[in-house]
PDB file of N, CA and C in Angstrom:
ATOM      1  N   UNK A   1       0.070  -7.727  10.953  1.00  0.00           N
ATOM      2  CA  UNK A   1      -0.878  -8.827  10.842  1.00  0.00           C
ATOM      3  C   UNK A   1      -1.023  -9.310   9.403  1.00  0.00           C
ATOM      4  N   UNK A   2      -1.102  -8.563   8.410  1.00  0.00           N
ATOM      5  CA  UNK A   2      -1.275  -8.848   7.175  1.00  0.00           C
ATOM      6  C   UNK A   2       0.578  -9.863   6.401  1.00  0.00           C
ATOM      7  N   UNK A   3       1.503  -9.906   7.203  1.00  0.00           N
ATOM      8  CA  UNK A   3       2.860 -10.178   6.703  1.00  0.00           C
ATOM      9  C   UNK A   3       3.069 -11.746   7.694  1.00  0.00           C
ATOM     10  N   UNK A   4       3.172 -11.471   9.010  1.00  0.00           N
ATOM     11  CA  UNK A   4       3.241 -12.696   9.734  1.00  0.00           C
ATOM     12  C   UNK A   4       2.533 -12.917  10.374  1.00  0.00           C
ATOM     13  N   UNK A   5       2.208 -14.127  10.669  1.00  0.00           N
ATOM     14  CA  UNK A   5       1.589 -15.081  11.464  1.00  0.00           C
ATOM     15  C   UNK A   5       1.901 -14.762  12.946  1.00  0.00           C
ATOM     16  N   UNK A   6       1.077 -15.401  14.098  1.00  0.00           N
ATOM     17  CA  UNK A   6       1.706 -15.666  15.524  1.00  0.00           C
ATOM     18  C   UNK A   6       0.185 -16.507  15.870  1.00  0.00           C
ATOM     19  N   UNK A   7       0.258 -17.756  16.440  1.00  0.00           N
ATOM     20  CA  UNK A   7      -0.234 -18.201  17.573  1.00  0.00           C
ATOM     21  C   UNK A   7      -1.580 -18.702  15.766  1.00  0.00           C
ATOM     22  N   UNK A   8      -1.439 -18.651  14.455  1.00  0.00           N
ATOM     23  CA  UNK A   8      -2.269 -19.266  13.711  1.00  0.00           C
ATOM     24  C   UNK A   8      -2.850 -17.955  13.085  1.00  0.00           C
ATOM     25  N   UNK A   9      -2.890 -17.030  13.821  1.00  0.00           N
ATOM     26  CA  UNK A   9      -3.594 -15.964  12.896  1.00  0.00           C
ATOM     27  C   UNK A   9      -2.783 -15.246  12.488  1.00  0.00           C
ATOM     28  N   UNK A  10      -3.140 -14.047  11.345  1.00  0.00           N
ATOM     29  CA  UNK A  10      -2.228 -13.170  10.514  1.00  0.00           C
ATOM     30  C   UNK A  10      -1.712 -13.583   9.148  1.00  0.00           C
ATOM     31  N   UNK A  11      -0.782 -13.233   8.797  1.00  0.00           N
ATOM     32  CA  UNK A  11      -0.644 -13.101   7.381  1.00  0.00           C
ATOM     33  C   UNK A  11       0.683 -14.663   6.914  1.00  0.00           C
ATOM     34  N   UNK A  12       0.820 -14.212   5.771  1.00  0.00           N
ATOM     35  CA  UNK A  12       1.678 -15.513   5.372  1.00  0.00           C
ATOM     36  C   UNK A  12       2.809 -15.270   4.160  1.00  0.00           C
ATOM     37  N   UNK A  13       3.006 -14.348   4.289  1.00  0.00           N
ATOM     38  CA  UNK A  13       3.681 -13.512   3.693  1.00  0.00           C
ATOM     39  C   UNK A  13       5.126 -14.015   4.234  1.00  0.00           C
ATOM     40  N   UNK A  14       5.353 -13.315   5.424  1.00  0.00           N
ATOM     41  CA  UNK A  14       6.545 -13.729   6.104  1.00  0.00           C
ATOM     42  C   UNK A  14       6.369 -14.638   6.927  1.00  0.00           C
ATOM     43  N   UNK A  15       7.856 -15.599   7.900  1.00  0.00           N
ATOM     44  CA  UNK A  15       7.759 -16.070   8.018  1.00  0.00           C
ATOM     45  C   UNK A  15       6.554 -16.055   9.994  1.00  0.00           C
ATOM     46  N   UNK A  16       6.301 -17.404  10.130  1.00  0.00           N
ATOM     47  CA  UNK A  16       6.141 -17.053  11.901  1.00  0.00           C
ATOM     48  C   UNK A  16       6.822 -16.824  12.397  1.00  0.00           C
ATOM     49  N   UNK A  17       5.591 -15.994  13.835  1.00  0.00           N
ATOM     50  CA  UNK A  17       7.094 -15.476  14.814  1.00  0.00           C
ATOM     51  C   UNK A  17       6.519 -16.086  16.211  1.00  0.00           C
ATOM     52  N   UNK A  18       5.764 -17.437  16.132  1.00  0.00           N
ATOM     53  CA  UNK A  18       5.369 -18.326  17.277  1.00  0.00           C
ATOM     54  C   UNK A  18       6.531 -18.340  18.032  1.00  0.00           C
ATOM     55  N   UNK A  19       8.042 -18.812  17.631  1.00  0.00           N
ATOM     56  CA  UNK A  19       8.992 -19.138  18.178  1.00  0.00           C
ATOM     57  C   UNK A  19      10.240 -18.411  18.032  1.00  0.00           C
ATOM     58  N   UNK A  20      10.265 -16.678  17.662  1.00  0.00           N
ATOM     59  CA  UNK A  20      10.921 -15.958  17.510  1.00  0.00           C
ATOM     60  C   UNK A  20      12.425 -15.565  18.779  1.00  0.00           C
ATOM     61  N   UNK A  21      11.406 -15.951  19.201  1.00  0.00           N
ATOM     62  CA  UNK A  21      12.280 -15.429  20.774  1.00  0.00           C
ATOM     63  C   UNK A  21      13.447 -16.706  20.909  1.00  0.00           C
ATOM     64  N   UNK A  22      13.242 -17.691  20.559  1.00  0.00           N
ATOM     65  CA  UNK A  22      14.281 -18.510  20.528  1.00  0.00           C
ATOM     66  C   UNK A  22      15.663 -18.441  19.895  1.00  0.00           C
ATOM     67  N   UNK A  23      15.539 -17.697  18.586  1.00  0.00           N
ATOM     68  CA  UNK A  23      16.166 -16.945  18.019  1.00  0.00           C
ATOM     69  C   UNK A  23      17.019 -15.327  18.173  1.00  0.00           C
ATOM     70  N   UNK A  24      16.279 -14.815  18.497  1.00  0.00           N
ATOM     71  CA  UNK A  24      16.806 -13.647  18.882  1.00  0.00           C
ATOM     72  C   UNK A  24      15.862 -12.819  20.236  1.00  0.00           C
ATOM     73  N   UNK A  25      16.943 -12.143  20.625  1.00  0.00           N
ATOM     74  CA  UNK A  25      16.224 -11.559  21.939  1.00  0.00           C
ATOM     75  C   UNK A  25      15.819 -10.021  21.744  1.00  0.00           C
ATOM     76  N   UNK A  26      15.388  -9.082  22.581  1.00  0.00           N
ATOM     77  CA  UNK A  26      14.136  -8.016  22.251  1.00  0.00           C
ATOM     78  C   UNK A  26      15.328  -6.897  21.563  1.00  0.00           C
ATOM     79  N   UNK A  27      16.615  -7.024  22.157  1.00  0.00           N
ATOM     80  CA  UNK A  27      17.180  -5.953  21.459  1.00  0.00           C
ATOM     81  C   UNK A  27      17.551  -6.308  19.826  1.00  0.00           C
ATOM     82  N   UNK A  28      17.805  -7.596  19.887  1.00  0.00           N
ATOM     83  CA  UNK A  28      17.789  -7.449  18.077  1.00  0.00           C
ATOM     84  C   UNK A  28      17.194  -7.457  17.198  1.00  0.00           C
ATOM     85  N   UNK A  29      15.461  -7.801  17.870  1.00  0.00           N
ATOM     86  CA  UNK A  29      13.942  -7.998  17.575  1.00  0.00           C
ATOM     87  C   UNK A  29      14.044  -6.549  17.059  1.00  0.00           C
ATOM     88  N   UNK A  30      14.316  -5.651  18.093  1.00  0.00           N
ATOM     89  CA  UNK A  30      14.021  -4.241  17.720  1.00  0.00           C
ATOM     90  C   UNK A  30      14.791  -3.510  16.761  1.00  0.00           C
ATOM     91  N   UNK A  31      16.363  -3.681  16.875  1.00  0.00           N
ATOM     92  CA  UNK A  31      17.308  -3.534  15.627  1.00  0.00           C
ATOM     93  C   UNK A  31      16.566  -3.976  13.793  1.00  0.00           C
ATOM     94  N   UNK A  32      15.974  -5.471  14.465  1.00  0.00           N
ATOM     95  CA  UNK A  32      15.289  -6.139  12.904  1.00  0.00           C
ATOM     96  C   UNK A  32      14.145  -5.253  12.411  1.00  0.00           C
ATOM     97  N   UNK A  33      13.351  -4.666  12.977  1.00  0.00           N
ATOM     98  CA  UNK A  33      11.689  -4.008  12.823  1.00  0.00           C
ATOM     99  C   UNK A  33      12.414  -2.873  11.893  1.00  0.00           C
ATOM    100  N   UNK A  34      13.717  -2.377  12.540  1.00  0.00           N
ATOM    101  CA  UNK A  34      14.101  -0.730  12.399  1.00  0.00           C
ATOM    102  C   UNK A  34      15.100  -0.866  10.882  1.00  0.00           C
ATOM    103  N   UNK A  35      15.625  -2.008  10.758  1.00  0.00           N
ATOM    104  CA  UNK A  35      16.821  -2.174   9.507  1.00  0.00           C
ATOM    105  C   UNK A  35      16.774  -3.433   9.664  1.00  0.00           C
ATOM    106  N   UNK A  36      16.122  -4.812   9.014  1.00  0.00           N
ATOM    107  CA  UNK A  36      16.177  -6.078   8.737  1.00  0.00           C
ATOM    108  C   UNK A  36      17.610  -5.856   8.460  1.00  0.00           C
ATOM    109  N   UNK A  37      18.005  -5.720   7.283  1.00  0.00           N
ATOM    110  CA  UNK A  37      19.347  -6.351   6.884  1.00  0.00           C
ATOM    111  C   UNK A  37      20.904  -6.135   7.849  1.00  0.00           C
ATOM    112  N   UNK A  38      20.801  -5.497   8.420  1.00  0.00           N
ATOM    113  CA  UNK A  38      21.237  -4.686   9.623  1.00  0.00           C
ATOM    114  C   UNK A  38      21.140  -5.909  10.700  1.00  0.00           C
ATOM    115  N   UNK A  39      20.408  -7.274  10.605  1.00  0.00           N
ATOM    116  CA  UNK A  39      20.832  -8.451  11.434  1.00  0.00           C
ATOM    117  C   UNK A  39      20.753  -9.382  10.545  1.00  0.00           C
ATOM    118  N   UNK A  40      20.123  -9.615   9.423  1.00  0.00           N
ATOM    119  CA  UNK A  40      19.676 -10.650   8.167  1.00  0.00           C
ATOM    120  C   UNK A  40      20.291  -9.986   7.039  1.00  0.00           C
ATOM    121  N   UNK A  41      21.216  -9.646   6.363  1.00  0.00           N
ATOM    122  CA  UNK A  41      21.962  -8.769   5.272  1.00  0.00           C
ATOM    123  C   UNK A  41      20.519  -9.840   4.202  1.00  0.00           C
ATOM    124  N   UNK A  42      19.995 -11.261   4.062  1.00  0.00           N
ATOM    125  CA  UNK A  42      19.127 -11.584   3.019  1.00  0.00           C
ATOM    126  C   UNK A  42      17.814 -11.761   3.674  1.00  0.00           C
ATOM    127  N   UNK A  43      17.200 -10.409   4.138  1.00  0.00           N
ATOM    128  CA  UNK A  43      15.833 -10.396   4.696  1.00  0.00           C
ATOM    129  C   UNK A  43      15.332  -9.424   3.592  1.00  0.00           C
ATOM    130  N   UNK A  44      14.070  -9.953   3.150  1.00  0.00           N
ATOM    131  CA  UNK A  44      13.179  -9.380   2.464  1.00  0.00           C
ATOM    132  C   UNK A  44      12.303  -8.705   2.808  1.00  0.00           C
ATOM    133  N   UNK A  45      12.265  -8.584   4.307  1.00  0.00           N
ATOM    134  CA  UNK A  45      11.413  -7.354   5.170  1.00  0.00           C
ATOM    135  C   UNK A  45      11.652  -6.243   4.949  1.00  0.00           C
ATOM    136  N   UNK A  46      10.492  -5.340   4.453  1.00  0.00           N
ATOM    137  CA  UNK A  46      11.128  -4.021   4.264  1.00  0.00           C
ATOM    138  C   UNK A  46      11.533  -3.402   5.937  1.00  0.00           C
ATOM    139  N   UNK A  47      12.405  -2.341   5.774  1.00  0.00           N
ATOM    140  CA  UNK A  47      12.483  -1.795   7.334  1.00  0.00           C
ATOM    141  C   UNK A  47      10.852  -0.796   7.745  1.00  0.00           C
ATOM    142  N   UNK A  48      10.857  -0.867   9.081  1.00  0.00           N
ATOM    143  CA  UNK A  48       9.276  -0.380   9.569  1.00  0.00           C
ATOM    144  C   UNK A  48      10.110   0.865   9.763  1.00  0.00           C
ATOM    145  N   UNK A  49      10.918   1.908   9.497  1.00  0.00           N
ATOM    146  CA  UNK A  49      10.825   2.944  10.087  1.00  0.00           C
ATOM    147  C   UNK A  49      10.014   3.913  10.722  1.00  0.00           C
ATOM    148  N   UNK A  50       8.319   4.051  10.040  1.00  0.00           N
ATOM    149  CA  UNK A  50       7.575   4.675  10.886  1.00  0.00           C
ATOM    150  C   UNK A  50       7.262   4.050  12.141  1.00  0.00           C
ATOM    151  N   UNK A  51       7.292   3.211  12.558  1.00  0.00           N
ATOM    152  CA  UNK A  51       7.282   2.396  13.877  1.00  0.00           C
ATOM    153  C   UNK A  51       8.393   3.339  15.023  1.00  0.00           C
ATOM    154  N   UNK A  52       7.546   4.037  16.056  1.00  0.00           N
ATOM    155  CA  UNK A  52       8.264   4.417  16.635  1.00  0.00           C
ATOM    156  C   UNK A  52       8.727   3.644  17.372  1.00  0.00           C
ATOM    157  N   UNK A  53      10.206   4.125  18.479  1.00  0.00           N
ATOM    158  CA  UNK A  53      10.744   3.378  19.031  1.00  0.00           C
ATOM    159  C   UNK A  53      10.328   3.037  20.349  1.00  0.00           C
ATOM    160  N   UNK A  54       9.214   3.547  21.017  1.00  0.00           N
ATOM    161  CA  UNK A  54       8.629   3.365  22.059  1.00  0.00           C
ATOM    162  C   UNK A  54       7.518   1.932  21.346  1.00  0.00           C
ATOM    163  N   UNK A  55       6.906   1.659  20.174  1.00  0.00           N
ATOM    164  CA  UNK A  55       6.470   1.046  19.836  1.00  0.00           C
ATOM    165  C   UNK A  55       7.664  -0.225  19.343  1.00  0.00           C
ATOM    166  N   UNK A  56       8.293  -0.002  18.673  1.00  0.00           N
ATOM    167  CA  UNK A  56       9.605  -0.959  18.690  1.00  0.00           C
ATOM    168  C   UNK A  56      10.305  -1.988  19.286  1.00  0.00           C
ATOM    169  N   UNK A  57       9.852  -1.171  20.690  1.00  0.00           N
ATOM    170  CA  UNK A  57      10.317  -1.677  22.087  1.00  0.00           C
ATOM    171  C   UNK A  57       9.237  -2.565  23.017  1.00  0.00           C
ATOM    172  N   UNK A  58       8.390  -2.281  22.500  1.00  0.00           N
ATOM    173  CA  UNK A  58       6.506  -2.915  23.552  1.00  0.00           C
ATOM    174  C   UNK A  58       7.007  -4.398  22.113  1.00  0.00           C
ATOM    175  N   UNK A  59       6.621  -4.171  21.151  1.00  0.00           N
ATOM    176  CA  UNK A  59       6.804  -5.306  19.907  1.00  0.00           C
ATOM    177  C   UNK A  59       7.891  -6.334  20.288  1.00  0.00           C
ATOM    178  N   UNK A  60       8.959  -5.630  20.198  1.00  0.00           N
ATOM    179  CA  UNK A  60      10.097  -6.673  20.126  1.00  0.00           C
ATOM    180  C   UNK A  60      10.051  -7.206  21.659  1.00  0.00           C
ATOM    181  N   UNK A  61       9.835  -6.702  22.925  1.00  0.00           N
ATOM    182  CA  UNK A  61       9.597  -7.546  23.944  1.00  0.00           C
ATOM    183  C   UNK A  61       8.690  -8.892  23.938  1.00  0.00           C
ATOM    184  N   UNK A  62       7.781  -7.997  23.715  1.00  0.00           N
ATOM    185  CA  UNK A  62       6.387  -9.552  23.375  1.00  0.00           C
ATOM    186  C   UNK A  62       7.068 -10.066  22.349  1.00  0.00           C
ATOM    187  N   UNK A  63       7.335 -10.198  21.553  1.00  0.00           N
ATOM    188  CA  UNK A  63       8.105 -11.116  20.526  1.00  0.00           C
ATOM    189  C   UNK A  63       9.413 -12.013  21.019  1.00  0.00           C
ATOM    190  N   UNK A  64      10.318 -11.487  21.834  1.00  0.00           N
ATOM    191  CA  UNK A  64      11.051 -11.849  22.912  1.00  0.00           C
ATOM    192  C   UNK A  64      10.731 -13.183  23.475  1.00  0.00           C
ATOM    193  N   UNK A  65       9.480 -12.941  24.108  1.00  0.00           N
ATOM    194  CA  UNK A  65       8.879 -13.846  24.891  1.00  0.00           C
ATOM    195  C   UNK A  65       8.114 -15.455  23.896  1.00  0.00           C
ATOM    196  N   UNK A  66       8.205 -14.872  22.554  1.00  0.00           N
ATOM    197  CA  UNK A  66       7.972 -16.169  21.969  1.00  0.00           C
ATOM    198  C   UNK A  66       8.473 -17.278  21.692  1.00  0.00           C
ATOM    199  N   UNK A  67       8.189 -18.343  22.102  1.00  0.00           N
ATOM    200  CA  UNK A  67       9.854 -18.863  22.102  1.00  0.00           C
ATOM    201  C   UNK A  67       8.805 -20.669  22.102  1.00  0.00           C
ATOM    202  N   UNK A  68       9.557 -21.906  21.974  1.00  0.00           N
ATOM    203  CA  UNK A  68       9.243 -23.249  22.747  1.00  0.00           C
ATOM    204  C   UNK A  68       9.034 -23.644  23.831  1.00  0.00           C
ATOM    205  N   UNK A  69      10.265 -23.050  24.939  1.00  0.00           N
ATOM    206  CA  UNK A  69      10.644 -23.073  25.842  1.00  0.00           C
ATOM    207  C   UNK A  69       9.171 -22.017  27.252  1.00  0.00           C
ATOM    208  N   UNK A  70       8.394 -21.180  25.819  1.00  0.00           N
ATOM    209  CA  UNK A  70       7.439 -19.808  26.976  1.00  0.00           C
ATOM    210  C   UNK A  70       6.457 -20.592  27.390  1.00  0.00           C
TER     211      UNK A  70
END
Protein backbone atom coordinates (compact mmCIF):
# COMPACT_ATOMS: atom_id res chain seq x y z
CA UNK A 1 0.00 0.00 0.00
CA UNK A 2 2.64 2.45 0.81
CA UNK A 3 4.54 1.74 -3.06
CA UNK A 4 1.39 1.33 -5.43
CA UNK A 5 -1.70 2.55 -6.01
CA UNK A 6 -5.02 0.38 -7.07
CA UNK A 7 -8.56 1.63 -7.59
CA UNK A 8 -7.00 5.61 -6.22
CA UNK A 9 -5.73 4.58 -2.96
CA UNK A 10 -2.12 3.62 -1.79
CA UNK A 11 1.13 4.79 -2.47
CA UNK A 12 2.89 6.54 -5.48
CA UNK A 13 5.97 5.38 -5.41
CA UNK A 14 5.44 2.74 -8.03
CA UNK A 15 3.65 2.53 -10.74
CA UNK A 16 -0.55 1.51 -10.75
CA UNK A 17 -1.72 -1.73 -10.84
CA UNK A 18 -5.60 -0.63 -11.79
CA UNK A 19 -4.81 -2.29 -15.14
CA UNK A 20 -2.09 -4.80 -14.39
CA UNK A 21 -3.74 -7.77 -15.53
CA UNK A 22 -3.76 -6.53 -18.99
CA UNK A 23 -0.27 -6.84 -19.00
CA UNK A 24 0.67 -9.80 -17.44
CA UNK A 25 -1.17 -12.77 -16.09
CA UNK A 26 -1.06 -14.31 -12.26
CA UNK A 27 1.87 -16.53 -13.06
CA UNK A 28 4.21 -13.75 -14.00
CA UNK A 29 2.47 -11.35 -11.43
CA UNK A 30 3.87 -13.91 -9.05
CA UNK A 31 7.40 -14.56 -10.72
CA UNK A 32 7.49 -10.29 -10.53
CA UNK A 33 6.59 -10.00 -6.46
CA UNK A 34 9.40 -12.94 -6.04
CA UNK A 35 12.43 -11.45 -8.58
CA UNK A 36 11.18 -8.16 -10.55
CA UNK A 37 14.08 -8.27 -12.81
CA UNK A 38 13.55 -11.89 -13.52
CA UNK A 39 10.47 -10.38 -15.95
CA UNK A 40 11.57 -6.43 -16.05
CA UNK A 41 15.68 -6.90 -16.10
CA UNK A 42 14.92 -2.41 -15.51
CA UNK A 43 12.45 -2.73 -12.53
CA UNK A 44 13.26 -0.82 -9.57
CA UNK A 45 11.08 -3.00 -7.33
CA UNK A 46 12.94 -4.47 -4.81
CA UNK A 47 12.11 -8.41 -4.80
CA UNK A 48 9.34 -9.25 -1.82
CA UNK A 49 11.00 -12.42 -0.87
CA UNK A 50 9.45 -12.57 2.56
CA UNK A 51 6.09 -12.80 0.85
CA UNK A 52 5.24 -16.25 1.05
CA UNK A 53 4.20 -18.17 -1.82
CA UNK A 54 0.80 -19.07 -0.70
CA UNK A 55 0.55 -15.23 -0.29
CA UNK A 56 2.21 -14.64 -3.77
CA UNK A 57 -0.35 -16.59 -5.26
CA UNK A 58 -3.86 -14.97 -3.45
CA UNK A 59 -1.83 -11.32 -4.71
CA UNK A 60 -0.90 -12.05 -8.08
CA UNK A 61 -4.44 -13.61 -8.83
CA UNK A 62 -6.38 -10.52 -7.68
CA UNK A 63 -3.93 -8.53 -9.57
CA UNK A 64 -4.61 -10.85 -12.58
CA UNK A 65 -8.00 -9.79 -12.56
CA UNK A 66 -7.10 -6.08 -12.99
CA UNK A 67 -7.32 -5.27 -16.17
CA UNK A 68 -9.84 -2.56 -18.68
CA UNK A 69 -11.47 -5.21 -20.05
CA UNK A 70 -12.66 -6.57 -15.70
Amino acid sequence: MSCHSIGGAGGGTGPALDTIGDKYDAETIARYIGDPTSVDPGSHMPAQAEVSQEDREAISGFLAKQGGDS
